[in-house]
C-alpha atoms as a PDB file:
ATOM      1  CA  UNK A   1      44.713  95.910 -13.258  1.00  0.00           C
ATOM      2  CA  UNK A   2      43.824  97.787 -10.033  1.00  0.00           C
ATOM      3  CA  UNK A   3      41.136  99.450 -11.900  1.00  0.00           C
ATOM      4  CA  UNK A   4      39.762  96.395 -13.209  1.00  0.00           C
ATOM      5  CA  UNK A   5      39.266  94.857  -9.875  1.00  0.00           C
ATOM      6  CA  UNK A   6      37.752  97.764  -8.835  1.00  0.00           C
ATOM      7  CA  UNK A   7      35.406  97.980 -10.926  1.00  0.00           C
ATOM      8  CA  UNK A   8      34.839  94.421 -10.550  1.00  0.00           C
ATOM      9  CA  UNK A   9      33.894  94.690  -7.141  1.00  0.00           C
ATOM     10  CA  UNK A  10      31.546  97.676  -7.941  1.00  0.00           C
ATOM     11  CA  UNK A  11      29.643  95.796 -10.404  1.00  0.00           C
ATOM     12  CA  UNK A  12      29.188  92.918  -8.193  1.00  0.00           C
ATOM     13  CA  UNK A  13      27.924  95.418  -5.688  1.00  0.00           C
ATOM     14  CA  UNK A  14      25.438  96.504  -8.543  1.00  0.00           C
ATOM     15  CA  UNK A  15      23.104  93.419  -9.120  1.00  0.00           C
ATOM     16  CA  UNK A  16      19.955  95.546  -8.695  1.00  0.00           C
ATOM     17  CA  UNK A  17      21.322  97.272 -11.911  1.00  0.00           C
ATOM     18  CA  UNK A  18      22.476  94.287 -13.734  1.00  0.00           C
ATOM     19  CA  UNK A  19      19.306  92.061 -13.128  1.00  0.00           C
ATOM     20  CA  UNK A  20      17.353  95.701 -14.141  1.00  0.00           C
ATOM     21  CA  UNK A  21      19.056  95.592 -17.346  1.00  0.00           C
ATOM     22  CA  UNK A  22      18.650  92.065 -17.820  1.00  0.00           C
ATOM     23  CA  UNK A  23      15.346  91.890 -17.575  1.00  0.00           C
ATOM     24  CA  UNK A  24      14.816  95.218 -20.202  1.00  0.00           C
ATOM     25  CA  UNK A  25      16.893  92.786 -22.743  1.00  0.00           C
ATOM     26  CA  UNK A  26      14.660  89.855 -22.246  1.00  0.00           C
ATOM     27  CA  UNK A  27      11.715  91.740 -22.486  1.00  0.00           C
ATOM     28  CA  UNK A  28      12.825  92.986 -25.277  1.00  0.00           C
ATOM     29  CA  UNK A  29      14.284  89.763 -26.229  1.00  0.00           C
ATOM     30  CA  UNK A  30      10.123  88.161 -25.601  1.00  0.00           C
ATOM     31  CA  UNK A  31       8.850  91.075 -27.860  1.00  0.00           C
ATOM     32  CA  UNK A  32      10.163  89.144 -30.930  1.00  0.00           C
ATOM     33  CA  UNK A  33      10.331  85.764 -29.775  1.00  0.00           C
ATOM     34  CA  UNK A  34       6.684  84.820 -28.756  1.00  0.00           C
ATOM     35  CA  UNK A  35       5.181  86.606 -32.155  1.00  0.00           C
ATOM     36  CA  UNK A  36       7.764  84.494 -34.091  1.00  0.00           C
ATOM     37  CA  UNK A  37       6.888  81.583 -32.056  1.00  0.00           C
ATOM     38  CA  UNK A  38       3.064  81.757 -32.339  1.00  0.00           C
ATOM     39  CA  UNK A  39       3.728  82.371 -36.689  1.00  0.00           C
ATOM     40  CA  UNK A  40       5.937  79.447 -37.173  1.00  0.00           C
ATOM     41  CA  UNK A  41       3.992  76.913 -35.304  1.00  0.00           C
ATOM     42  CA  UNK A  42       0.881  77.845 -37.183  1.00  0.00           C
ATOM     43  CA  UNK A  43       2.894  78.039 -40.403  1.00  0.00           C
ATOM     44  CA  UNK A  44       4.743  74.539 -39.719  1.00  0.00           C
ATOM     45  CA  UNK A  45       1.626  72.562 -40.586  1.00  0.00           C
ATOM     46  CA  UNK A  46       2.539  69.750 -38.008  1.00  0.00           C
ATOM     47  CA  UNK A  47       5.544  69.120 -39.834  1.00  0.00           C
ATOM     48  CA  UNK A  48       8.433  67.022 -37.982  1.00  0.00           C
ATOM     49  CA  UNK A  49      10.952  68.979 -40.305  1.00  0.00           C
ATOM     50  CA  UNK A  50      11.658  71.861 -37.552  1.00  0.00           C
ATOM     51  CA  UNK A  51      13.016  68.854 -34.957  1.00  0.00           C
ATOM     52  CA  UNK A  52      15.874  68.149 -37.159  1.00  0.00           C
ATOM     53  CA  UNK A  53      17.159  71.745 -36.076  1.00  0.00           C
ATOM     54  CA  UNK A  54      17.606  71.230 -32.788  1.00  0.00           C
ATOM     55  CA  UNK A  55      20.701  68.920 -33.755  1.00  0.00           C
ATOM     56  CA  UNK A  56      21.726  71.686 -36.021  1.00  0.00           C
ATOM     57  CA  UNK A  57      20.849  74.864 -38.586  1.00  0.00           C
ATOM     58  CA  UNK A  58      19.849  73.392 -42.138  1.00  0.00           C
ATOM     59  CA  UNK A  59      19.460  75.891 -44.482  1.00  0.00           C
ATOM     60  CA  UNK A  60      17.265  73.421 -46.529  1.00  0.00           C
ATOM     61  CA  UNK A  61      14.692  73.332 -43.970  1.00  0.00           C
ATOM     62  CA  UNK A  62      15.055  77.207 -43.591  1.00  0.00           C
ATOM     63  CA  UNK A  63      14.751  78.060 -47.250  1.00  0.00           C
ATOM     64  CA  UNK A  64      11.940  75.660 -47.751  1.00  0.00           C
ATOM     65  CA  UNK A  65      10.137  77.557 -45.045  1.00  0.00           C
ATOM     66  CA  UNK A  66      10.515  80.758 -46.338  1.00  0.00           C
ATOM     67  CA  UNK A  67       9.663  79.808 -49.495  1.00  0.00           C
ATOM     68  CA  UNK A  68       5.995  78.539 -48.531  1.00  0.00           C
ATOM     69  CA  UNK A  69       5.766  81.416 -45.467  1.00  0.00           C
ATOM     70  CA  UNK A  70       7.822  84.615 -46.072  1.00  0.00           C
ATOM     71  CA  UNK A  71       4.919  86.463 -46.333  1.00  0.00           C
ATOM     72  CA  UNK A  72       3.864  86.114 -42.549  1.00  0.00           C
ATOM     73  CA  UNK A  73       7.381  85.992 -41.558  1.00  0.00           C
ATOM     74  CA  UNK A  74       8.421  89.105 -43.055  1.00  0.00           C
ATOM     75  CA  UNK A  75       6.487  91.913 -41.106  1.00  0.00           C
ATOM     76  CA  UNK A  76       8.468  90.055 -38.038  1.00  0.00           C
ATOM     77  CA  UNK A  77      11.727  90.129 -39.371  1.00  0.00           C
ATOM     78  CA  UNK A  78      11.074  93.873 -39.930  1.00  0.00           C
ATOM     79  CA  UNK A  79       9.843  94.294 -36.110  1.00  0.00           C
ATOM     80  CA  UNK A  80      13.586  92.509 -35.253  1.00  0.00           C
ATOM     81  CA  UNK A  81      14.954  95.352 -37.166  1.00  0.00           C
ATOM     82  CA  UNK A  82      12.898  97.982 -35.277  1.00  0.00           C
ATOM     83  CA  UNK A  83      13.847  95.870 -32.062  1.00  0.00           C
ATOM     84  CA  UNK A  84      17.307  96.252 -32.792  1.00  0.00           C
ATOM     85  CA  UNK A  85      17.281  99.919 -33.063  1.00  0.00           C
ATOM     86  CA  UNK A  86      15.712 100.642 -29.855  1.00  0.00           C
ATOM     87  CA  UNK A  87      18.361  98.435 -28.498  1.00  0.00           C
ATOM     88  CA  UNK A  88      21.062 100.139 -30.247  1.00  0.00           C
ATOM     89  CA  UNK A  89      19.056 103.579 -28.147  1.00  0.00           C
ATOM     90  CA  UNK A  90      18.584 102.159 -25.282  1.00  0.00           C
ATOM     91  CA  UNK A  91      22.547 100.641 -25.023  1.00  0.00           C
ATOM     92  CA  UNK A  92      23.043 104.954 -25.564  1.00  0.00           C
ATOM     93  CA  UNK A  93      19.997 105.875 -22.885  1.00  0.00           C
ATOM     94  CA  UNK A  94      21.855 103.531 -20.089  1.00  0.00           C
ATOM     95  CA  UNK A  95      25.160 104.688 -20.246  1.00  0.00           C
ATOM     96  CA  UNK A  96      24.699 107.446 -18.057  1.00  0.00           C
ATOM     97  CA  UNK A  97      22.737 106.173 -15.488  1.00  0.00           C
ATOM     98  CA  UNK A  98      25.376 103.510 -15.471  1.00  0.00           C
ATOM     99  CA  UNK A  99      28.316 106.400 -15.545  1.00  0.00           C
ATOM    100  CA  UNK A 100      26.217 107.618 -12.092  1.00  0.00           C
ATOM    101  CA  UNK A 101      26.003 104.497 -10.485  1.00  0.00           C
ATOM    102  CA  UNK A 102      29.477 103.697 -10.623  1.00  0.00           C
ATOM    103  CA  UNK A 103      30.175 107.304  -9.243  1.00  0.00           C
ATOM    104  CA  UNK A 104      28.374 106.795  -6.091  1.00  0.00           C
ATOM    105  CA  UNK A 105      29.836 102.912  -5.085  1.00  0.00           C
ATOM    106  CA  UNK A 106      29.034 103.189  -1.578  1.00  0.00           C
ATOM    107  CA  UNK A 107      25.640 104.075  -1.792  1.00  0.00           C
ATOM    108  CA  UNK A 108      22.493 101.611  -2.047  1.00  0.00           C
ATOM    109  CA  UNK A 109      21.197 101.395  -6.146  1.00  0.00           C
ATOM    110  CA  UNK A 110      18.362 103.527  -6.785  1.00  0.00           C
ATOM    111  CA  UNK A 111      16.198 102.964  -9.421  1.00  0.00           C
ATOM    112  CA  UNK A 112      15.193 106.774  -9.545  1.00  0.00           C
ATOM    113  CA  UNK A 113      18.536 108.309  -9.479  1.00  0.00           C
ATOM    114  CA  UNK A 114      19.527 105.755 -12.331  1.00  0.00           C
ATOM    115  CA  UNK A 115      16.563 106.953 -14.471  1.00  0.00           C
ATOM    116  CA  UNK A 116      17.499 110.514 -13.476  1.00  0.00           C
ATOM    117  CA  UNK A 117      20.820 109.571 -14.822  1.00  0.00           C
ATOM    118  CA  UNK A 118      19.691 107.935 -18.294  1.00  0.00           C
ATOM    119  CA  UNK A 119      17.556 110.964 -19.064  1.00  0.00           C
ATOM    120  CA  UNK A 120      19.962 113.822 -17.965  1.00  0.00           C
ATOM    121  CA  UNK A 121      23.154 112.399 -20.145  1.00  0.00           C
ATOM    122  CA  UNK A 122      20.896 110.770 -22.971  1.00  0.00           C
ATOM    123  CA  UNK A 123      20.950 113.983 -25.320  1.00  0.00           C
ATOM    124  CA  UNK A 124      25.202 114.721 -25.361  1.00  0.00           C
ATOM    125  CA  UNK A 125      25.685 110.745 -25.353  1.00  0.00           C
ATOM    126  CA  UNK A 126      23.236 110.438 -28.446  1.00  0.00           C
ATOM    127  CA  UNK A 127      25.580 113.231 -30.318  1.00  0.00           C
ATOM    128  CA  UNK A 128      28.848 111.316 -29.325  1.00  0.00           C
ATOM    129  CA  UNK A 129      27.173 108.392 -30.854  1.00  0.00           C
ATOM    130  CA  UNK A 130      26.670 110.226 -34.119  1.00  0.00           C
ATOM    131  CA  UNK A 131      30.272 111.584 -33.985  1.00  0.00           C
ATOM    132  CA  UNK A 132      32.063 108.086 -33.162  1.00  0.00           C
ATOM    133  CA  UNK A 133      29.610 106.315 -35.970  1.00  0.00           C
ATOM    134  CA  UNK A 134      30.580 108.959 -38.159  1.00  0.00           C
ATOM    135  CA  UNK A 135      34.693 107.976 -37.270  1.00  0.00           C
ATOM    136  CA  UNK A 136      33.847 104.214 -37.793  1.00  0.00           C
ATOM    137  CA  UNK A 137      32.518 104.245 -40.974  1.00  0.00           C
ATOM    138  CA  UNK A 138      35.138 106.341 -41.710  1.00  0.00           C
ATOM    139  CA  UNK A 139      38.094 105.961 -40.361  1.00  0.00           C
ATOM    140  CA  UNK A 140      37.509 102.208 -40.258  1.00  0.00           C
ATOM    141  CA  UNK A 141      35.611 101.532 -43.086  1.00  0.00           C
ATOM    142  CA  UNK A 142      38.456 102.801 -45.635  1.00  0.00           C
ATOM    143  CA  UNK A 143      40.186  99.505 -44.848  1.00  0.00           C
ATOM    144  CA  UNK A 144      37.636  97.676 -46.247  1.00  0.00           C
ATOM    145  CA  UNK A 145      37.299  99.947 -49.110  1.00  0.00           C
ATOM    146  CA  UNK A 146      41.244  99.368 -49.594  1.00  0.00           C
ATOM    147  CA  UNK A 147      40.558  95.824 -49.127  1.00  0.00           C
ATOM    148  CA  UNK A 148      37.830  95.237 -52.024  1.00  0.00           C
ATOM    149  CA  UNK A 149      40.422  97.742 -54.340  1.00  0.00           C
ATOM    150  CA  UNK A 150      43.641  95.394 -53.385  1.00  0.00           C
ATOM    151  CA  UNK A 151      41.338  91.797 -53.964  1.00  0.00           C
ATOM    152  CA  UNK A 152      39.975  93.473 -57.549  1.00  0.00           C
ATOM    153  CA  UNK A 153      43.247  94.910 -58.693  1.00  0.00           C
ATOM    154  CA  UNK A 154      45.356  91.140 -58.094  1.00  0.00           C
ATOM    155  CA  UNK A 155      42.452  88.807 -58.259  1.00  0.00           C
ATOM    156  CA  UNK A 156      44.175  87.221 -61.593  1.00  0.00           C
ATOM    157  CA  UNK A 157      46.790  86.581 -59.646  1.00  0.00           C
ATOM    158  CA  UNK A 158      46.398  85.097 -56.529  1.00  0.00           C
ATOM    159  CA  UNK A 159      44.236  81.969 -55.865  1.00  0.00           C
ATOM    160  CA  UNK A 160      41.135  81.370 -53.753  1.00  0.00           C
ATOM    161  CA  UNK A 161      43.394  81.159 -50.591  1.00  0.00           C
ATOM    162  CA  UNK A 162      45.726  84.646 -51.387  1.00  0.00           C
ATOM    163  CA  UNK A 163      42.345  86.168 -51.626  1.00  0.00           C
ATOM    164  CA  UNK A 164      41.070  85.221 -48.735  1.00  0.00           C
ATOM    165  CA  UNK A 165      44.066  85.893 -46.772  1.00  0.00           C
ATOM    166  CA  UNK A 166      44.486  89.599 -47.842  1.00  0.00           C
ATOM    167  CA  UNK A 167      40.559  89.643 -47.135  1.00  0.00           C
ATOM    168  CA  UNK A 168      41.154  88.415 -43.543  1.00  0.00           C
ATOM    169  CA  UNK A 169      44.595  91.043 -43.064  1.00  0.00           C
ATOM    170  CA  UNK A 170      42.097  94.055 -44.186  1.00  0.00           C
ATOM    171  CA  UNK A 171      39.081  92.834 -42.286  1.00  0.00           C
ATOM    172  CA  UNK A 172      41.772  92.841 -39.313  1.00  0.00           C
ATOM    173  CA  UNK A 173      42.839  96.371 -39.471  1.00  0.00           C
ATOM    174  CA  UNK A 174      39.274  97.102 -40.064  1.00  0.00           C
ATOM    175  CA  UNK A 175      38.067  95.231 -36.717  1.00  0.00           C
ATOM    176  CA  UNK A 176      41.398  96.902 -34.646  1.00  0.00           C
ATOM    177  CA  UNK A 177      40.658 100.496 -35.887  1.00  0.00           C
ATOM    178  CA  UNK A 178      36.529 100.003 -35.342  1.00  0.00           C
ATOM    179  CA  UNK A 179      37.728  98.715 -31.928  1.00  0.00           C
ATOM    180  CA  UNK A 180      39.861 101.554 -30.940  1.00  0.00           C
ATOM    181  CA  UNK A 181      37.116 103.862 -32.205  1.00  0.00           C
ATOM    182  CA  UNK A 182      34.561 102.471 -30.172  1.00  0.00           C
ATOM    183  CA  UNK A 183      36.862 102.603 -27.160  1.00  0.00           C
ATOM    184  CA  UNK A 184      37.578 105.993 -27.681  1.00  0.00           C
ATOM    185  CA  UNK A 185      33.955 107.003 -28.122  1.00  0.00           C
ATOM    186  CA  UNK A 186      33.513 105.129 -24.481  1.00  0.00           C
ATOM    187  CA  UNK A 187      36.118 107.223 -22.692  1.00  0.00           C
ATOM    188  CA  UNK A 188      34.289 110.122 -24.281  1.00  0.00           C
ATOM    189  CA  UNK A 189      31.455 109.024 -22.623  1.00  0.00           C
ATOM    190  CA  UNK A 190      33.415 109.347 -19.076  1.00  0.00           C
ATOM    191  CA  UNK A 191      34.804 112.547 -20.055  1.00  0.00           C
ATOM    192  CA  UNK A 192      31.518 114.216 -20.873  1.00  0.00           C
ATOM    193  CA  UNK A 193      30.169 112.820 -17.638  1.00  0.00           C
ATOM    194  CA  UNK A 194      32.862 113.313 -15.453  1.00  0.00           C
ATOM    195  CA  UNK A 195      34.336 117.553 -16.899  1.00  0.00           C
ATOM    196  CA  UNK A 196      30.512 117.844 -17.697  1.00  0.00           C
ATOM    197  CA  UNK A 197      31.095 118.555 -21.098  1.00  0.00           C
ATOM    198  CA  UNK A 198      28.674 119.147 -24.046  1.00  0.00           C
ATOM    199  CA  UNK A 199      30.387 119.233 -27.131  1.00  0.00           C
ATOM    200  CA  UNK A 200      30.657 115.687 -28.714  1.00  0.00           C
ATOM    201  CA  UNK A 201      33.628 116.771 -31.363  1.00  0.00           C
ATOM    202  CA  UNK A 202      35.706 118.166 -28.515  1.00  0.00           C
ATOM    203  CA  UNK A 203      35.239 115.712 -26.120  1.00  0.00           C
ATOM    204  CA  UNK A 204      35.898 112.966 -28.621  1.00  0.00           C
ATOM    205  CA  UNK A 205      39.139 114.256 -29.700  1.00  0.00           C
ATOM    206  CA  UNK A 206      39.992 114.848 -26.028  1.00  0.00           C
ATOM    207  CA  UNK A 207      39.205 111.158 -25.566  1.00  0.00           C
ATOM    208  CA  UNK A 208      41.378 110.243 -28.183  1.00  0.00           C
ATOM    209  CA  UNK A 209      44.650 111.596 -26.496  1.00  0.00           C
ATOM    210  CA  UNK A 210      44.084 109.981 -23.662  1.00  0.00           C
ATOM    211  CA  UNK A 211      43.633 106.669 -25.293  1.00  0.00           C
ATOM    212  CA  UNK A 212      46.641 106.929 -27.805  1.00  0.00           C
ATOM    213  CA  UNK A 213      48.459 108.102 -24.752  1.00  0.00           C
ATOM    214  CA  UNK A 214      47.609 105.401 -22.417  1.00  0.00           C
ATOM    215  CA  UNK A 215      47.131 102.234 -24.722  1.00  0.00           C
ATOM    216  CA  UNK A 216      47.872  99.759 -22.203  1.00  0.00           C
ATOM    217  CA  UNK A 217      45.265 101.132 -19.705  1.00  0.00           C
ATOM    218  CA  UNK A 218      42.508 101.752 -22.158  1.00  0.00           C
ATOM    219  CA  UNK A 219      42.364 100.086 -25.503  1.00  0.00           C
ATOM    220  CA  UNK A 220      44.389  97.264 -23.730  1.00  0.00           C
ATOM    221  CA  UNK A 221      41.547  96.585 -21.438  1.00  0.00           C
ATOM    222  CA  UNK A 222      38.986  97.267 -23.905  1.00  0.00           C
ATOM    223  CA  UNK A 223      40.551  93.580 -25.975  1.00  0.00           C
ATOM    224  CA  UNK A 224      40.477  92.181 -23.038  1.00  0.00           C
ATOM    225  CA  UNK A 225      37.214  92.707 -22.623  1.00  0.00           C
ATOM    226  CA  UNK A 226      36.364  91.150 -26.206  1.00  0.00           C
ATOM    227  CA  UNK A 227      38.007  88.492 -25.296  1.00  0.00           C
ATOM    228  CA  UNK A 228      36.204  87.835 -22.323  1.00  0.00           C
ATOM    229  CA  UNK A 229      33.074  88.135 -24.452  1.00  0.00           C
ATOM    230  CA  UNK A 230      34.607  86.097 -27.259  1.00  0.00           C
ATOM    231  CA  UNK A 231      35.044  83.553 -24.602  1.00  0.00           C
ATOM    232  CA  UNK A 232      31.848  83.121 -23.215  1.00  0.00           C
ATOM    233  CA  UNK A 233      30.687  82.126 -26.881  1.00  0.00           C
ATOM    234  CA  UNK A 234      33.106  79.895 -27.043  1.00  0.00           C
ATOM    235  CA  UNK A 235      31.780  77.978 -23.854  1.00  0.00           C
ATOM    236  CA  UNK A 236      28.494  78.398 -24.808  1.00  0.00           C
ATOM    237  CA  UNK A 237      29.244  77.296 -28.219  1.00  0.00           C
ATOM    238  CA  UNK A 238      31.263  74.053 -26.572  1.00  0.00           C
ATOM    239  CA  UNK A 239      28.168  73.159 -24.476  1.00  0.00           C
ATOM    240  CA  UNK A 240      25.534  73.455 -27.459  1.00  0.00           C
ATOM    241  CA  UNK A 241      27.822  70.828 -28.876  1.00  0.00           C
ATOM    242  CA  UNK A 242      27.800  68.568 -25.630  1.00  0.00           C
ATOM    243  CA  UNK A 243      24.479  68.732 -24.823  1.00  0.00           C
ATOM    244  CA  UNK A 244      22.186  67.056 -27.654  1.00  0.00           C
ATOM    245  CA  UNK A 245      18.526  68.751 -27.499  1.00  0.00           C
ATOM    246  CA  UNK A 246      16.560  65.946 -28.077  1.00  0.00           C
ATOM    247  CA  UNK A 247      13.888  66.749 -25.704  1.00  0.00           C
ATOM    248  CA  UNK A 248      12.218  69.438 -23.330  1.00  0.00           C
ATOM    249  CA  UNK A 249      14.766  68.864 -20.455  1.00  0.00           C
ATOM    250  CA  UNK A 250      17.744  69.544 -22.379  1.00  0.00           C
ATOM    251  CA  UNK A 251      15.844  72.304 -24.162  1.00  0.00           C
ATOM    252  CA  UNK A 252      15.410  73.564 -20.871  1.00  0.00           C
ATOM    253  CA  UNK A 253      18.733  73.660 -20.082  1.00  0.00           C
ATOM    254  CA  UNK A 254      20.292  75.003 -22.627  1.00  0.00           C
ATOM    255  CA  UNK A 255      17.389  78.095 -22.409  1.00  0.00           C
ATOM    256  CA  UNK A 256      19.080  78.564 -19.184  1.00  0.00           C
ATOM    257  CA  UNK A 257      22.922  78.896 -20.544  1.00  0.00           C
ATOM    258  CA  UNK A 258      21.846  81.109 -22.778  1.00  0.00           C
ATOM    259  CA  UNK A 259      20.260  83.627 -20.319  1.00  0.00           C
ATOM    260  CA  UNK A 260      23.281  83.239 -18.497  1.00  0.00           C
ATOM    261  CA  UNK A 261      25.282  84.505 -21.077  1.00  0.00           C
ATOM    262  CA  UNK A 262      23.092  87.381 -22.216  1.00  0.00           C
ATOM    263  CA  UNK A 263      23.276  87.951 -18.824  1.00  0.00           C
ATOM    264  CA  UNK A 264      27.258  87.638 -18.783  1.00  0.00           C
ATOM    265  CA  UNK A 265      26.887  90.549 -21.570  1.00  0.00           C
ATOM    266  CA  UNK A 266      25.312  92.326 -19.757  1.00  0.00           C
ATOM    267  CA  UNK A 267      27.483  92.457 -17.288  1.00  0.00           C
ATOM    268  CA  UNK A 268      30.421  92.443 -19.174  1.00  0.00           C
ATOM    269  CA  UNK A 269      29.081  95.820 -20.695  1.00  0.00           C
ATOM    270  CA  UNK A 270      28.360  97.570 -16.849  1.00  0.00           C
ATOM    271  CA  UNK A 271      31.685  96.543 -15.869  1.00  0.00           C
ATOM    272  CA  UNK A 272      33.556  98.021 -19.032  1.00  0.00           C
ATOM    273  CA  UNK A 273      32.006 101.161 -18.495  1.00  0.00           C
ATOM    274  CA  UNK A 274      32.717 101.139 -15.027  1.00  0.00           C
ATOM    275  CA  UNK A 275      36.361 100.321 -15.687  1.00  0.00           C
ATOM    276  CA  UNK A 276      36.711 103.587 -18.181  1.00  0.00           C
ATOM    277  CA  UNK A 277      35.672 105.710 -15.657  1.00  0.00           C
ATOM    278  CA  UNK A 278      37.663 104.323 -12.417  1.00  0.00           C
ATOM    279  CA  UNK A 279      40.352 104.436 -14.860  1.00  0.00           C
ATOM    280  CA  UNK A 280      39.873 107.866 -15.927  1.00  0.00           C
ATOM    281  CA  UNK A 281      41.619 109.974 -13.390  1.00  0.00           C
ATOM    282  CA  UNK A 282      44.639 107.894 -13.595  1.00  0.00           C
ATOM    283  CA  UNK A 283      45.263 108.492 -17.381  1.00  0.00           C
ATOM    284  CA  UNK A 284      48.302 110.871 -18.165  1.00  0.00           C
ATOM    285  CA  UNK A 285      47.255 113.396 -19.803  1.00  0.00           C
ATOM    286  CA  UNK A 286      49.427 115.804 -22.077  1.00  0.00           C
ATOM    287  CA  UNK A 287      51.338 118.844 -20.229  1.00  0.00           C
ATOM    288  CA  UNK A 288      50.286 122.218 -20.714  1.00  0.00           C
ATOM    289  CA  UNK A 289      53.092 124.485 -22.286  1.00  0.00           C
ATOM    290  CA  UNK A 290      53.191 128.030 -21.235  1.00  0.00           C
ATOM    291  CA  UNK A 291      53.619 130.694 -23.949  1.00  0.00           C
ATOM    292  CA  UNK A 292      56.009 133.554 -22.529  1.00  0.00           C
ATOM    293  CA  UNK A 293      53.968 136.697 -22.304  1.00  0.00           C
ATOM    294  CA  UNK A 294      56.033 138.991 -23.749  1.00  0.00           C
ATOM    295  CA  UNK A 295      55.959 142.656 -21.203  1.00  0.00           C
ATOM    296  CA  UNK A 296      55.914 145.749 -23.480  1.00  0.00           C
ATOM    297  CA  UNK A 297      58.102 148.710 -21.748  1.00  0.00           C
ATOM    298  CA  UNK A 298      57.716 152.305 -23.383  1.00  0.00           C
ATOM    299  CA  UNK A 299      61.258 153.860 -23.361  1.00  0.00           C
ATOM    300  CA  UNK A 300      61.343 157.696 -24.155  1.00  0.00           C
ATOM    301  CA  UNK A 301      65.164 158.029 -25.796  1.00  0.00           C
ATOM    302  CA  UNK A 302      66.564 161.453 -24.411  1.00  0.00           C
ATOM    303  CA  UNK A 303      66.272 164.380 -26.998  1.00  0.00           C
ATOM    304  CA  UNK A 304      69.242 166.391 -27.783  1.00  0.00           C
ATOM    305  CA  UNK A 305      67.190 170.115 -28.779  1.00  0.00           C
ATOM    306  CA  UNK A 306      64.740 168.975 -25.388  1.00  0.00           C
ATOM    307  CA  UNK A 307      65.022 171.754 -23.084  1.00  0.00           C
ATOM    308  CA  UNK A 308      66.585 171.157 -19.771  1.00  0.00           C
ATOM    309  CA  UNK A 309      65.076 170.978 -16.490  1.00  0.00           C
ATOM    310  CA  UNK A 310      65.870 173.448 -14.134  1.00  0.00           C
ATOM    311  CA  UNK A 311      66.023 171.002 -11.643  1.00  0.00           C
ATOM    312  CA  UNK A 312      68.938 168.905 -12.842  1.00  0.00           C
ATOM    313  CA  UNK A 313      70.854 171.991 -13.487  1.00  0.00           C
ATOM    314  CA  UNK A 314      71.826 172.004 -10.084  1.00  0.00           C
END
């Protein structure tokens, strides 16, 4: 928990970075929003149908809508898509500028070094993406292969309910392995940054010792940080119940919860990332075992037809 506080304190001493990063996800955030914005209200027509969502999603209203206007909505669902790729990169392209930050606590946030930092780590981090993908879908995706193959094979005999109960026990393992995946691929991250290594397979399984060895300091932290995030929805999900938007004030307030929370993500991400690495140099890692190097000694076994020495005659 030291290491938690720790890095606690460092993030709070980074809001240069976090409000950096914030504003990158809003922008980003604005790219789709205000096209999507400008489309529906000239699809809506004046129609008073699109209040009755602010008290709640209706899927009537929503089909109805993209029944009459998929067509202009589509090519903006697609730019979402793109949108969430280049978040998906950028998440990647930040990690190392963040890794650097957090390596130099004491010293004032500069936006230069931190780009220096996103562009010098960007290529091995991209390849450890690709390797701990490759282990998710994988290593965590045979659960829900398992899963559909148990449902299929006793579907006549359970009910709605058993169904959906083995469903939720495989989509469990599924979410635990995919979790302790992803934390190993983040500890990866450290390692690569921290022994300035370049292979993404080796520093992966590396990774992966260290977490299986140390549970409780890594993947331990890692669910608590879900948690924390899971949380935060929770709240937010609370207040969007208590607060009715039935006009521009409230709208207006609950716009501002929910930049606090993307910026609580935010956040929540820099300080994970800072945690792995403050708690890097305290993991126990496995003993080295020495192999005997075994001394080769040439003995020459005394001949008896070898002539004598003159000198041991005497």
């Amino acid at each position: 928990m030291n290491s938690l506080v720790t890095s606690f304190r460092h993030t709070l001493r980074s809001a240069r970075l976090l409000w950096l990063l914030y504003g990158i996800t809003l922008a980003l955030g604005l790219v789709a929003a205000l096209p999507f914005f400008n489309t529906l209200k000239a699809e809506d027509q004046d129609s008073l149908a699109f209040l009755n969502l602010l008290s709640g999603f209706d899927y009537t209203i929503f089909s109805d809508f993209m029944h009459r206007s998929g067509r202009a909505v589509s090519p903006l669902i697609s730019v979402g898509r793109w949108l969430g790729l280049v978040y998906l990169f950028l998440s990647v392209f930040f990690a190392g500028g963040i890794l650097l930050r957090f390596s130099q606590p004491t010293n004032r946030f500069n936006s230069g070094l931190f780009w220096e930092g996103c562009a010098h780590y960007v290529g091995r981090f991209l390849r450890l993406f690709g390797v701990t993908l490759l282990f998710v879908i994988v290593g965590a995706g045979i659960w829900l292969v398992i899963g559909s193959l148990v449902s299929v094979a006793v579907s006549d005999s359970y009910t709605e309910r058993g169904l959906f109960w083995i469903g939720a026990v495989f989509f469990a393992l599924f979410a635990l392995t995919a979790t302790l995946l992803l934390c190993i691929g983040d500890f990866a991250k450290v390692l690569m940054f921290r022994e300035d290594e370049h292979g993404a397979f080796r520093a992966f399984g590396q990774a992966g010792q260290l977490v299986l060895r140390n549970p409780g300091k890594t993947v331990g932290l890692y669910w608590l940080m879900i948690l924390l995030g899971a949380a935060l929805f929770g709240v937010y999900f609370l207040l969007d119940e208590a607060i009715l938007m039935n006009g521009w004030p409230t709208i207006f307030i609950m716009f501002g919860i929910q930049q606090a929370l993307v910026f609580a993500r935010v956040g929540l991400k820099v300080w994970w990332l800072g945690t792995a690495y403050t708690v890097y140099p305290t993991l126990r890692r496995p003993v080295p075992v020495l192999r005997p190097v075994p001394v080769s000694e040439s003995i020459t076994a005394p001949k008896d037809d070898a002539p004598i020495n003159p000198n041991d005659s005497w």
